[in-house]
N, C-alpha and C. Protein backbone atom coordinates (compact mmCIF):
# COMPACT_ATOMS: atom_id res chain seq x y z
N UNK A 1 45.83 131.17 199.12
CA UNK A 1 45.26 130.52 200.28
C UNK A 1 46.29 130.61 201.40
N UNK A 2 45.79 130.80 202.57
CA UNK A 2 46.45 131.28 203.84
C UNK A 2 46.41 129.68 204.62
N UNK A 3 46.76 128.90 205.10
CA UNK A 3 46.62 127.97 206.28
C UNK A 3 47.77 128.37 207.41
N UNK A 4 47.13 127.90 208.49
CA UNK A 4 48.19 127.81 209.60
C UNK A 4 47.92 126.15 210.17
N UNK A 5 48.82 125.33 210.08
CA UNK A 5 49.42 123.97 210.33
C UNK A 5 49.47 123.82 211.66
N UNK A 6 48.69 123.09 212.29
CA UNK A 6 49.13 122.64 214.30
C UNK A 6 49.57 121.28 213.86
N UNK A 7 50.53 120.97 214.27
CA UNK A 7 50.84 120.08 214.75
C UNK A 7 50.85 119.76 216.16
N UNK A 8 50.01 119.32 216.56
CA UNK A 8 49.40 119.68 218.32
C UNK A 8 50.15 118.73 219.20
N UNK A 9 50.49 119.23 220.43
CA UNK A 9 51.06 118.63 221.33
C UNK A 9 50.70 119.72 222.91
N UNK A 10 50.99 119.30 223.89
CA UNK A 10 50.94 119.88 224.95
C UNK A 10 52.34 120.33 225.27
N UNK A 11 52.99 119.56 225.23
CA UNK A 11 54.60 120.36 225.67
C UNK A 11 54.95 121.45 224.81
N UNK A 12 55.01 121.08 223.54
CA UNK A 12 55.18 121.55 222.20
C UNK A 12 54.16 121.64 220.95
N UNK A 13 53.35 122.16 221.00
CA UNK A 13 52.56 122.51 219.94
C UNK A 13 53.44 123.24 218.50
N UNK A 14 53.19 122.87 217.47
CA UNK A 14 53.99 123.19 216.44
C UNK A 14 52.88 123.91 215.28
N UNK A 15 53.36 125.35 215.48
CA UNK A 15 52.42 126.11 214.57
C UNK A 15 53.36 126.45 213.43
N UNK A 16 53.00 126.96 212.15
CA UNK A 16 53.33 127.31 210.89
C UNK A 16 52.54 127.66 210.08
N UNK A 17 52.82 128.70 208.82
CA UNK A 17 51.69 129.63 208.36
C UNK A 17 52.33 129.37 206.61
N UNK A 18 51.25 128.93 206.23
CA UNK A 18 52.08 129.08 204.89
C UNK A 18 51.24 129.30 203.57
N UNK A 19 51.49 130.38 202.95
CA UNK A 19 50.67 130.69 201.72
C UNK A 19 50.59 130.72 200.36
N UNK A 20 50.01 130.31 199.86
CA UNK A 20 50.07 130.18 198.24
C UNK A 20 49.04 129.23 197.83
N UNK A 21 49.13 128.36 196.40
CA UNK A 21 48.04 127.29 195.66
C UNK A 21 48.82 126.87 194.95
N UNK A 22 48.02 125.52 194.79
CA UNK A 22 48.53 124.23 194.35
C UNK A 22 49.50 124.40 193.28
N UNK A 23 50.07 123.75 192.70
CA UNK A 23 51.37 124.23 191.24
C UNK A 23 51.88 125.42 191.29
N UNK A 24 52.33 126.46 192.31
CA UNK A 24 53.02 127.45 192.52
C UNK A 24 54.19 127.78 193.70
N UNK A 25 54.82 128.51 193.87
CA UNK A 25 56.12 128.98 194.76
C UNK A 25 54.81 128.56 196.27
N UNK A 26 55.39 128.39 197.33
CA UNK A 26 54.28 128.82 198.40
C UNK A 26 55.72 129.78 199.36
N UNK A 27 54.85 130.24 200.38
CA UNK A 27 55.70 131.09 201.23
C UNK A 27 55.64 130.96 202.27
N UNK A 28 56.46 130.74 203.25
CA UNK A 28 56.07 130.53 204.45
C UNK A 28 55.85 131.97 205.39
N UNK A 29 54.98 132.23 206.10
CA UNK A 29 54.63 133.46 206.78
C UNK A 29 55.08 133.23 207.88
N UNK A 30 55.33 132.79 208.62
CA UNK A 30 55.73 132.49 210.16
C UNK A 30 55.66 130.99 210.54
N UNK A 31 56.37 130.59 211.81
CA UNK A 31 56.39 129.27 212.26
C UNK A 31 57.27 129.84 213.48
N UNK A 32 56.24 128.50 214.56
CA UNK A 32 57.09 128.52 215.68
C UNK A 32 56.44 127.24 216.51
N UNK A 33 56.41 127.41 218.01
CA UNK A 33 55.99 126.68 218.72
C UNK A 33 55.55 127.14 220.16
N UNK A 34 53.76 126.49 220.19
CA UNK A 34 53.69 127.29 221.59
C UNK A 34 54.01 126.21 222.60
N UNK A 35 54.78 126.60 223.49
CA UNK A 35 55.25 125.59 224.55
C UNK A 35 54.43 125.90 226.31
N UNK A 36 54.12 124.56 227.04
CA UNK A 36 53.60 124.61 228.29
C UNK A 36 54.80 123.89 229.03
N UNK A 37 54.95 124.26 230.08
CA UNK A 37 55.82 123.39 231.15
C UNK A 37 55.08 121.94 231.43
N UNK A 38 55.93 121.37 231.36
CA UNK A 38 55.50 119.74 231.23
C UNK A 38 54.50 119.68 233.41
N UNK A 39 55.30 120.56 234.26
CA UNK A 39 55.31 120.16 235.57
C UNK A 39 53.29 120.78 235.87
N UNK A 40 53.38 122.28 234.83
CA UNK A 40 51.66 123.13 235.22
C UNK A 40 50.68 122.24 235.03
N UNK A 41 49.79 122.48 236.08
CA UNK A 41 48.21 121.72 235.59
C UNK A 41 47.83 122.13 234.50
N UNK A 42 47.39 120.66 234.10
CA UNK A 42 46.65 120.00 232.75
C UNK A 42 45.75 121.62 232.31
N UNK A 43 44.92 121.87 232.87
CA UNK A 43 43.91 122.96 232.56
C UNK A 43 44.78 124.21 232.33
N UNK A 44 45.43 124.64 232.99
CA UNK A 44 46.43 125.30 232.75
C UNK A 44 47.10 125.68 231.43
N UNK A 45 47.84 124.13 231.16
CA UNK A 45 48.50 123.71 230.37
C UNK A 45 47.60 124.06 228.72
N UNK A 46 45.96 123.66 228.98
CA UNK A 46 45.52 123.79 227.78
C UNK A 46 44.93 125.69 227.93
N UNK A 47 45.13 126.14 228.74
CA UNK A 47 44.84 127.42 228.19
C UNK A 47 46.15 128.24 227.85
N UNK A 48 46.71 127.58 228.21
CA UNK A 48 47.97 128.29 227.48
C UNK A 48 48.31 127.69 225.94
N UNK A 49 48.22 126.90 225.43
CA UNK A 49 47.87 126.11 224.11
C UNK A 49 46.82 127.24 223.38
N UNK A 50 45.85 127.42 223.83
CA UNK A 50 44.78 127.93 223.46
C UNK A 50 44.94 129.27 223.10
N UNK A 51 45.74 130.10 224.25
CA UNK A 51 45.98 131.47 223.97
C UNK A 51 47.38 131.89 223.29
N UNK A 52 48.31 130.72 222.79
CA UNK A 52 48.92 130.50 221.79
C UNK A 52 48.80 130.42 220.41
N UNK A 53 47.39 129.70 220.52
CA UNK A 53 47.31 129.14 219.23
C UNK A 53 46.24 130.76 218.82
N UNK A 54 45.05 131.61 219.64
CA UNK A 54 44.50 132.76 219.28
C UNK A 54 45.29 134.12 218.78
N UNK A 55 46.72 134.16 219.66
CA UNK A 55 47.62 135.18 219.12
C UNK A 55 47.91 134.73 217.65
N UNK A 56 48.38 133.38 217.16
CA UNK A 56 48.83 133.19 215.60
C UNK A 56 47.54 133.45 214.86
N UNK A 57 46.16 133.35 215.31
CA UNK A 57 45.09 133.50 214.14
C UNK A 57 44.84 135.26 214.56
N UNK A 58 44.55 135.54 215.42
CA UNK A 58 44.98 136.90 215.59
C UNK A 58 46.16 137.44 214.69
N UNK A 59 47.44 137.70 214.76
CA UNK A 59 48.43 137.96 213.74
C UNK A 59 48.36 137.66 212.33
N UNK A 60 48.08 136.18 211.66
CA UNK A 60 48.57 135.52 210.54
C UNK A 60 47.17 135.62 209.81
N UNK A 61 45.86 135.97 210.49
CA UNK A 61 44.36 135.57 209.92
C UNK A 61 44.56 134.41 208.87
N UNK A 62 44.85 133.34 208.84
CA UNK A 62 45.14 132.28 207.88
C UNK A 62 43.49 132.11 207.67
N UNK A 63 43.21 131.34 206.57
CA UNK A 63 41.43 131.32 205.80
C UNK A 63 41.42 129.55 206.09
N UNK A 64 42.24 128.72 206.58
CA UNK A 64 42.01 127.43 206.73
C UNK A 64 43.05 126.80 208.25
N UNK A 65 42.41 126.00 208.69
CA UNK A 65 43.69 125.97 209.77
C UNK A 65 43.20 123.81 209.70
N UNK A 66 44.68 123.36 209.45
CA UNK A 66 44.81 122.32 209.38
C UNK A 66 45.82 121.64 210.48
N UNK A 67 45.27 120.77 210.86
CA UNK A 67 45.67 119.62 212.38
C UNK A 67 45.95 118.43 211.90
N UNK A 68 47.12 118.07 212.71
CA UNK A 68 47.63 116.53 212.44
C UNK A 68 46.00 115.53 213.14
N UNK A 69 45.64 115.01 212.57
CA UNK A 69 44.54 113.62 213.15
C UNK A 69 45.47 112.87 214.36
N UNK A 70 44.88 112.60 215.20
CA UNK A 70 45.40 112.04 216.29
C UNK A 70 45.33 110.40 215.99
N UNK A 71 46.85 110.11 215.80
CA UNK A 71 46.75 108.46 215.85
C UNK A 71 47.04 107.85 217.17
N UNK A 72 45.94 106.32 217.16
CA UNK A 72 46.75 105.50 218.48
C UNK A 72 48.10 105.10 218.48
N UNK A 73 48.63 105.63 219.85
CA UNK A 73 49.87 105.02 220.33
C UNK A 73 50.05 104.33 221.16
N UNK A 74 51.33 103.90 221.71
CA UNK A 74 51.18 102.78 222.43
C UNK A 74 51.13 103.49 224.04
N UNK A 75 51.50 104.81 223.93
CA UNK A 75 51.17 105.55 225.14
C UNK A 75 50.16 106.45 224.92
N UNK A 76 49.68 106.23 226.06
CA UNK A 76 48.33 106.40 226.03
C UNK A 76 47.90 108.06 226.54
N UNK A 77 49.09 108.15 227.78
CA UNK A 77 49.37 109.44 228.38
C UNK A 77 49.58 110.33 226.81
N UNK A 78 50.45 110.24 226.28
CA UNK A 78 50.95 111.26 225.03
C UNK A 78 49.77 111.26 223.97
N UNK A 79 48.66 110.56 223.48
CA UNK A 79 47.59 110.33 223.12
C UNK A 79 46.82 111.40 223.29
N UNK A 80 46.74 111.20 224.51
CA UNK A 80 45.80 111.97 225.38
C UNK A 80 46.11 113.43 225.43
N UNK A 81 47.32 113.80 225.95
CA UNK A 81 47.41 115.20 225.28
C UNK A 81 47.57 115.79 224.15
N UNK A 82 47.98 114.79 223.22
CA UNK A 82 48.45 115.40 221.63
C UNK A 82 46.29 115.48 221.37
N UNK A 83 45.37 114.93 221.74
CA UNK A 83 43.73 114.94 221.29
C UNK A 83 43.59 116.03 222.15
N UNK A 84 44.43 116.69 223.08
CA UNK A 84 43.38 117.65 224.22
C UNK A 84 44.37 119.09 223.32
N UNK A 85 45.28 118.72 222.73
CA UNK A 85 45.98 119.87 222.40
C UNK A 85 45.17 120.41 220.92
N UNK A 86 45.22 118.82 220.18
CA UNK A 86 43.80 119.05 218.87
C UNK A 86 42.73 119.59 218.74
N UNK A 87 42.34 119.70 219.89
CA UNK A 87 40.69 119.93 220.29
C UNK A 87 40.81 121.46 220.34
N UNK A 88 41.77 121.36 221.20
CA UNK A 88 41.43 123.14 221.54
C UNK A 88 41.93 123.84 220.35
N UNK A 89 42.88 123.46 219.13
CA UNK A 89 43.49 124.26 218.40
C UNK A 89 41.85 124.69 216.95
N UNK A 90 41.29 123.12 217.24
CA UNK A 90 39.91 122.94 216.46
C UNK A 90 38.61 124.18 216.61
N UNK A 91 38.88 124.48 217.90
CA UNK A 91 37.90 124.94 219.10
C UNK A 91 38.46 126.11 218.72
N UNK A 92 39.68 127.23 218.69
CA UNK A 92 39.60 128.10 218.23
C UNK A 92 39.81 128.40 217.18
N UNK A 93 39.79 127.85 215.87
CA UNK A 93 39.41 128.09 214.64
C UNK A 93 37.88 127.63 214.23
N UNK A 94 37.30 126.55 215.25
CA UNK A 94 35.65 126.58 215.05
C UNK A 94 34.97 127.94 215.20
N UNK A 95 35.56 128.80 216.35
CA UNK A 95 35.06 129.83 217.06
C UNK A 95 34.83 131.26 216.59
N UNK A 96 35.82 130.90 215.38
CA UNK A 96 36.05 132.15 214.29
C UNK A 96 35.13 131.79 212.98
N UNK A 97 34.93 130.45 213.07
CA UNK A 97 34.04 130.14 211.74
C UNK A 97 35.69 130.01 210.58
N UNK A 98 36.29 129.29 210.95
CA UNK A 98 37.74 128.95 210.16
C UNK A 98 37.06 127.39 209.94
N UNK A 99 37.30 126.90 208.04
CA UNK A 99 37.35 125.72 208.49
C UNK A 99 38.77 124.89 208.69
N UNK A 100 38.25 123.47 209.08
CA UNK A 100 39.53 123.06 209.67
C UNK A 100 39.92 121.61 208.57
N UNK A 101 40.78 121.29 208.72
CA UNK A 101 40.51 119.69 208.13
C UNK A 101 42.04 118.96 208.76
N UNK A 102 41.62 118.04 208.75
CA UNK A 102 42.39 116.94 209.79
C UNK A 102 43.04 116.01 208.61
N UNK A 103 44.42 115.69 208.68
CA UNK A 103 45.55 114.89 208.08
C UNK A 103 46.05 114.08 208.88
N UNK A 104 46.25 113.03 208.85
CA UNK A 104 47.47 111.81 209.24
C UNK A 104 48.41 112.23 208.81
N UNK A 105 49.53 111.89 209.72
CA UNK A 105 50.81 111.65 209.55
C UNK A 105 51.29 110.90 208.50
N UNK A 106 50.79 110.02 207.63
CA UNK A 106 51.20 109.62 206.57
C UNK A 106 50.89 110.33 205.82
N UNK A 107 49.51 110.88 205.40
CA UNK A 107 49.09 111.68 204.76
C UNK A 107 50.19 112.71 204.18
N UNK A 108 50.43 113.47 205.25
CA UNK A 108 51.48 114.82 205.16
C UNK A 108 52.49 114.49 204.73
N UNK A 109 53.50 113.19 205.42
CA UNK A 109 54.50 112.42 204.55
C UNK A 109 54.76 112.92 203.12
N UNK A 110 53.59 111.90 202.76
CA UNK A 110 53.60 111.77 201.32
C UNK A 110 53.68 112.71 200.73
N UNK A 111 52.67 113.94 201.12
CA UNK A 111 52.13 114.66 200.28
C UNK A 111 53.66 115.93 200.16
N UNK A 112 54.72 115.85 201.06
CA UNK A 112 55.48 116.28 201.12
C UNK A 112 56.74 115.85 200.65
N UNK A 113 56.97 114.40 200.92
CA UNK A 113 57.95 113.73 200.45
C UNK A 113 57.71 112.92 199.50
N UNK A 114 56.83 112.63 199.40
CA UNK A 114 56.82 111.12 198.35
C UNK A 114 56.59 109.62 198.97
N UNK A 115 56.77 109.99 200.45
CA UNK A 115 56.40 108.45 201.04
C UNK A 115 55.75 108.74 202.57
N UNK A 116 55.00 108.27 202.71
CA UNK A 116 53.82 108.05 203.74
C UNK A 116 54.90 107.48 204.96
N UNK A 117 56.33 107.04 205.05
CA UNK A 117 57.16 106.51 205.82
C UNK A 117 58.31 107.18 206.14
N UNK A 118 58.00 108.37 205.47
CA UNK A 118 59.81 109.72 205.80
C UNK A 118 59.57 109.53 207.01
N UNK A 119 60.81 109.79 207.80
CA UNK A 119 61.23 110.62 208.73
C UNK A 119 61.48 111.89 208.93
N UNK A 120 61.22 112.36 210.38
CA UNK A 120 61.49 113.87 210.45
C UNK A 120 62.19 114.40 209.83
N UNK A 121 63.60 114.03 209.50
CA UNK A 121 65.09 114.54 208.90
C UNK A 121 64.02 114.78 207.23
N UNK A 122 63.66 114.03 207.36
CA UNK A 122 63.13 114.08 205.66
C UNK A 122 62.00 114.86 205.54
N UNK A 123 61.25 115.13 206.19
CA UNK A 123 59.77 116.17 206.44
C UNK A 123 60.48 117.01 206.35
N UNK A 124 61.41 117.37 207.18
CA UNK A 124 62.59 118.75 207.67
C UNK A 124 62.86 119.40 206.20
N UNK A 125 64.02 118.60 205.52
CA UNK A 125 64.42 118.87 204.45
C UNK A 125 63.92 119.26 203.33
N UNK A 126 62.42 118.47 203.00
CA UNK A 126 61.48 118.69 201.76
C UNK A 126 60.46 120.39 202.29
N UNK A 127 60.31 120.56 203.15
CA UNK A 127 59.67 121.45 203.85
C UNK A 127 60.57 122.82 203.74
N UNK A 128 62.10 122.88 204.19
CA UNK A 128 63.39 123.59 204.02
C UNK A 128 63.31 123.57 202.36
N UNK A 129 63.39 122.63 202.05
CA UNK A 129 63.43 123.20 200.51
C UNK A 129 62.41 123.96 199.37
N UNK A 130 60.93 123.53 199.81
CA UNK A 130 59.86 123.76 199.06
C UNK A 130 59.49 125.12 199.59
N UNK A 131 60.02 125.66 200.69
CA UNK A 131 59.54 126.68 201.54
C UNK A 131 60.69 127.85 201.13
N UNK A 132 61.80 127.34 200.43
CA UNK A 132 63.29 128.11 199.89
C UNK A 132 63.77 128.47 201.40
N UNK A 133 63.75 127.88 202.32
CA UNK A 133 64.24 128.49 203.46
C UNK A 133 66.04 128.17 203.72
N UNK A 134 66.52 128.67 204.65
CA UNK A 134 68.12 128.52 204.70
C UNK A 134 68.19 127.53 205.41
N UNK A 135 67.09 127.01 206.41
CA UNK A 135 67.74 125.71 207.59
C UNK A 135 66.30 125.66 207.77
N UNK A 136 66.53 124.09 208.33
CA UNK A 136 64.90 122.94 208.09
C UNK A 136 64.95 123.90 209.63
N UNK A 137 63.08 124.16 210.03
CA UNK A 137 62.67 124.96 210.94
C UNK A 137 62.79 124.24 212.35
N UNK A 138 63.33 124.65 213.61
CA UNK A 138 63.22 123.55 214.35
C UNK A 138 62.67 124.35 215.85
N UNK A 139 62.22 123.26 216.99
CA UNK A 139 62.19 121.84 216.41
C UNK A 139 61.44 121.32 215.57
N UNK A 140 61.42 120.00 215.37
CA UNK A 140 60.64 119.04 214.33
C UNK A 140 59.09 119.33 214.16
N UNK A 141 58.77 119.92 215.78
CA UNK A 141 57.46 119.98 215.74
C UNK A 141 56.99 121.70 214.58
N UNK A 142 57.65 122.18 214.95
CA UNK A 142 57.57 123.53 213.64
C UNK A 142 58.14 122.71 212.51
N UNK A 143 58.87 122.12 212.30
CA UNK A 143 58.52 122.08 210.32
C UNK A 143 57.23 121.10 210.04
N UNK A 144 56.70 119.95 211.15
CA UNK A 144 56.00 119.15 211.06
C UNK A 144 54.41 120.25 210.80
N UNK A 145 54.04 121.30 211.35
CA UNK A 145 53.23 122.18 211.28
C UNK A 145 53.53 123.09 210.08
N UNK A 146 54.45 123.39 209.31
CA UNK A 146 54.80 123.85 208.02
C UNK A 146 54.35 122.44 206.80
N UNK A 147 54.21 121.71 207.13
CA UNK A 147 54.39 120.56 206.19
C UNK A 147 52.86 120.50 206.07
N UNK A 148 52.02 120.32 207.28
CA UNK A 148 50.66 120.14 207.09
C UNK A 148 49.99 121.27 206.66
N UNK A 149 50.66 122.47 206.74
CA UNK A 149 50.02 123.32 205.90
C UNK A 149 50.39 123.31 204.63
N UNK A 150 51.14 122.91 203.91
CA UNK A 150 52.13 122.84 202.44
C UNK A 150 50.92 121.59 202.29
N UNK A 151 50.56 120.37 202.83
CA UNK A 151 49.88 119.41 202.42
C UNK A 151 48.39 119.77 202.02
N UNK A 152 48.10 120.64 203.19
CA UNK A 152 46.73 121.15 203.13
C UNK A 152 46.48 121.83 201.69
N UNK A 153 47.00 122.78 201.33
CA UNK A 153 47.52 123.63 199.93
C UNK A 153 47.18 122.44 198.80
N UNK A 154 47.93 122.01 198.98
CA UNK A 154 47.92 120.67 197.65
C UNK A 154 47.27 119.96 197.50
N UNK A 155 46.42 119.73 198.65
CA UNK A 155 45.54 118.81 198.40
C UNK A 155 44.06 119.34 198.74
N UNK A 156 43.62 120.39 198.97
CA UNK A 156 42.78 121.03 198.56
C UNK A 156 41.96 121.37 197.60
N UNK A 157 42.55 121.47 196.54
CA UNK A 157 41.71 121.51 195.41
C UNK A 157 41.18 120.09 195.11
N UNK A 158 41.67 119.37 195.33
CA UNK A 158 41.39 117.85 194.90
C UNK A 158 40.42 116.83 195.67
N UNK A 159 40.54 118.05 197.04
CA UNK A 159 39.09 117.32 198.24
C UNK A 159 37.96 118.21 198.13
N UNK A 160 38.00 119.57 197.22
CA UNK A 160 37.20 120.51 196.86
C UNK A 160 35.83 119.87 195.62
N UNK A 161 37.14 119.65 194.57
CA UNK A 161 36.59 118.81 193.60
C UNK A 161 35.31 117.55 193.53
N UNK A 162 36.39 116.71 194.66
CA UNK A 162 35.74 115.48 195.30
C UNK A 162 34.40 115.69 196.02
N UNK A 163 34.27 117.35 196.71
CA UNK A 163 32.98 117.17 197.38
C UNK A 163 31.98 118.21 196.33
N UNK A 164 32.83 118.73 195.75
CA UNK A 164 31.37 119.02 194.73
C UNK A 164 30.66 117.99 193.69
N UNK A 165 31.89 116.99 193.56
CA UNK A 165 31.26 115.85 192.71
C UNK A 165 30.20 115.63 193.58
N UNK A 166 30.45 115.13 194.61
CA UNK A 166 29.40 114.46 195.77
C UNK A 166 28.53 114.98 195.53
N UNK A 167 28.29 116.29 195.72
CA UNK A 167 26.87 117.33 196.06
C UNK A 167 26.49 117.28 194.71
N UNK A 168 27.15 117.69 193.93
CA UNK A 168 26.37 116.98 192.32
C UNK A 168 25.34 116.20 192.34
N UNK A 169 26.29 114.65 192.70
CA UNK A 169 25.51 113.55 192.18
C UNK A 169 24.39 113.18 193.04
N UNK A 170 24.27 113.62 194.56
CA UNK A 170 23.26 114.01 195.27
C UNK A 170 22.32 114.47 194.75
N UNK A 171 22.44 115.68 194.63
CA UNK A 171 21.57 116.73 193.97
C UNK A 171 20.65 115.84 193.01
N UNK A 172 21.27 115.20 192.11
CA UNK A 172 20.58 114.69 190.53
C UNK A 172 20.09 112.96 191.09
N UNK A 173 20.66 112.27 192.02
CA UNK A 173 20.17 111.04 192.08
C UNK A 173 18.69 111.37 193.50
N UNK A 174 17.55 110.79 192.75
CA UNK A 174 16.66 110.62 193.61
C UNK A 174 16.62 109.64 194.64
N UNK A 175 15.53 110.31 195.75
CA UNK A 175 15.70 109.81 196.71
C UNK A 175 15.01 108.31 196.95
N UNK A 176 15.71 107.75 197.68
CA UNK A 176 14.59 106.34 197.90
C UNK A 176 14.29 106.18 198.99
N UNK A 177 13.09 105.38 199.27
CA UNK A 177 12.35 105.51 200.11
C UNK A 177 12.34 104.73 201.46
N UNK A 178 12.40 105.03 202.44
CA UNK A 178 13.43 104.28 203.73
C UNK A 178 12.52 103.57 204.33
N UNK A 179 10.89 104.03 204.04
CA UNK A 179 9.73 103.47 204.61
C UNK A 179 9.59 102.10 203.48
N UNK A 180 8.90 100.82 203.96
CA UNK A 180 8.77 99.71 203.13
C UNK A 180 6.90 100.37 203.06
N UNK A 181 6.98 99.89 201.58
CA UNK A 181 5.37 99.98 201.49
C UNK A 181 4.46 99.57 201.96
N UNK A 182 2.95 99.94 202.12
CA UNK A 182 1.80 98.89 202.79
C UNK A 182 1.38 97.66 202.45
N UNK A 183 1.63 97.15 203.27
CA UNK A 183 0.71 95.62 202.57
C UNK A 183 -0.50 95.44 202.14
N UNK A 184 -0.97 94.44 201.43
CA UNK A 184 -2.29 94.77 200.90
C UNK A 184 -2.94 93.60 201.77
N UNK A 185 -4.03 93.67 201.52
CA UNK A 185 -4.50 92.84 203.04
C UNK A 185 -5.31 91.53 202.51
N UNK A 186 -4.96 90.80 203.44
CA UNK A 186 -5.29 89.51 202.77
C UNK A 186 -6.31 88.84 203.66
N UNK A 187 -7.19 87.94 203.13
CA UNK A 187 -8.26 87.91 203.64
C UNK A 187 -8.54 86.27 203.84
């Protein structure tokens, strides 16, 4: 399995490519970061995001492309572009027919370190190590986009599982009926 990891931002978007399946070596294929000048218009700003993020699926053809979920912060400005940087990275892997799937920041944590509460230094390191690389990828925002693809990997089979159970038990439980029956009429 191929993913490429956004960790989305407008200044710094943090891409990473990393391949392999669950209980095995994985490899990292590339990582970097597409960067906008903080000063260019907003619109601007996201087509350059955009035609960043089409050269890595262009180059890397990854088969899944996974995004940090946008949490509330207490700034609202940085919010706002880390969801406009999400959107568009969504928007061109919708466009290819890539699917996508969305992680929290704790999520990836864990699924990397062992705790939903690491710090970067510690994303860095477990990421540098699981990836056999010589030095944690920087900046933060490239190993943070290596990590969500290493998370994506691992936890894939296990949200795979989960939705074929679903469609299973769908499938076999009948339907009930949303209409209430007629009354019988009383006289």
């Amino acid at each position: 399995m191929r993913v490429l990891g956004v960790d989305p931002g407008l200044t710094r978007c943090g891409v990473g490519v990393v391949e392999g399946v669950a209980g095995r070596p994985l490899t990292m294929i590339g990582v970097g970061v597409v960067r906008t000048p903080a000063e260019a218009d907003l619109g601007h700003r996201l087509v350059a995001v955009e035609q960043g993020i089409e050269q890595w699926l262009d180059e890397h053809r990854p088969e899944f492309v996974a995004v940090e979920r946008v949490f509330s912060q207490h700034n609202v400005r940085t919010v706002m572009g880390t969801a406009q940087a999400s959107a568009v990275a969504m928007l061109c892997a919708a466009r290819r027919g890539i699917p996508v799937a969305l992680h929290t920041p704790s999520e990836v944590k864990a699924a990397v370190t062992g705790s939903g509460r690491a710090d970067k230094a510690q994303v860095g390191a477990m990421v540098t190590r699981l990836l056999r690389l010589s030095a944690p990828p920087k900046p933060a925002d490239a190993a943070d986009a290596l990590a969500l693809a290493i998370c994506h990997i691992w936890r894939a089979p296990a949200r795979n599982r989960l939705q074929q159970a679903v469609a299973r038990h769908t499938a076999t439980t009948p339907a009930t009926a949303t209409t209430p029956a007629p009354k019988g009429r009383t006289a």
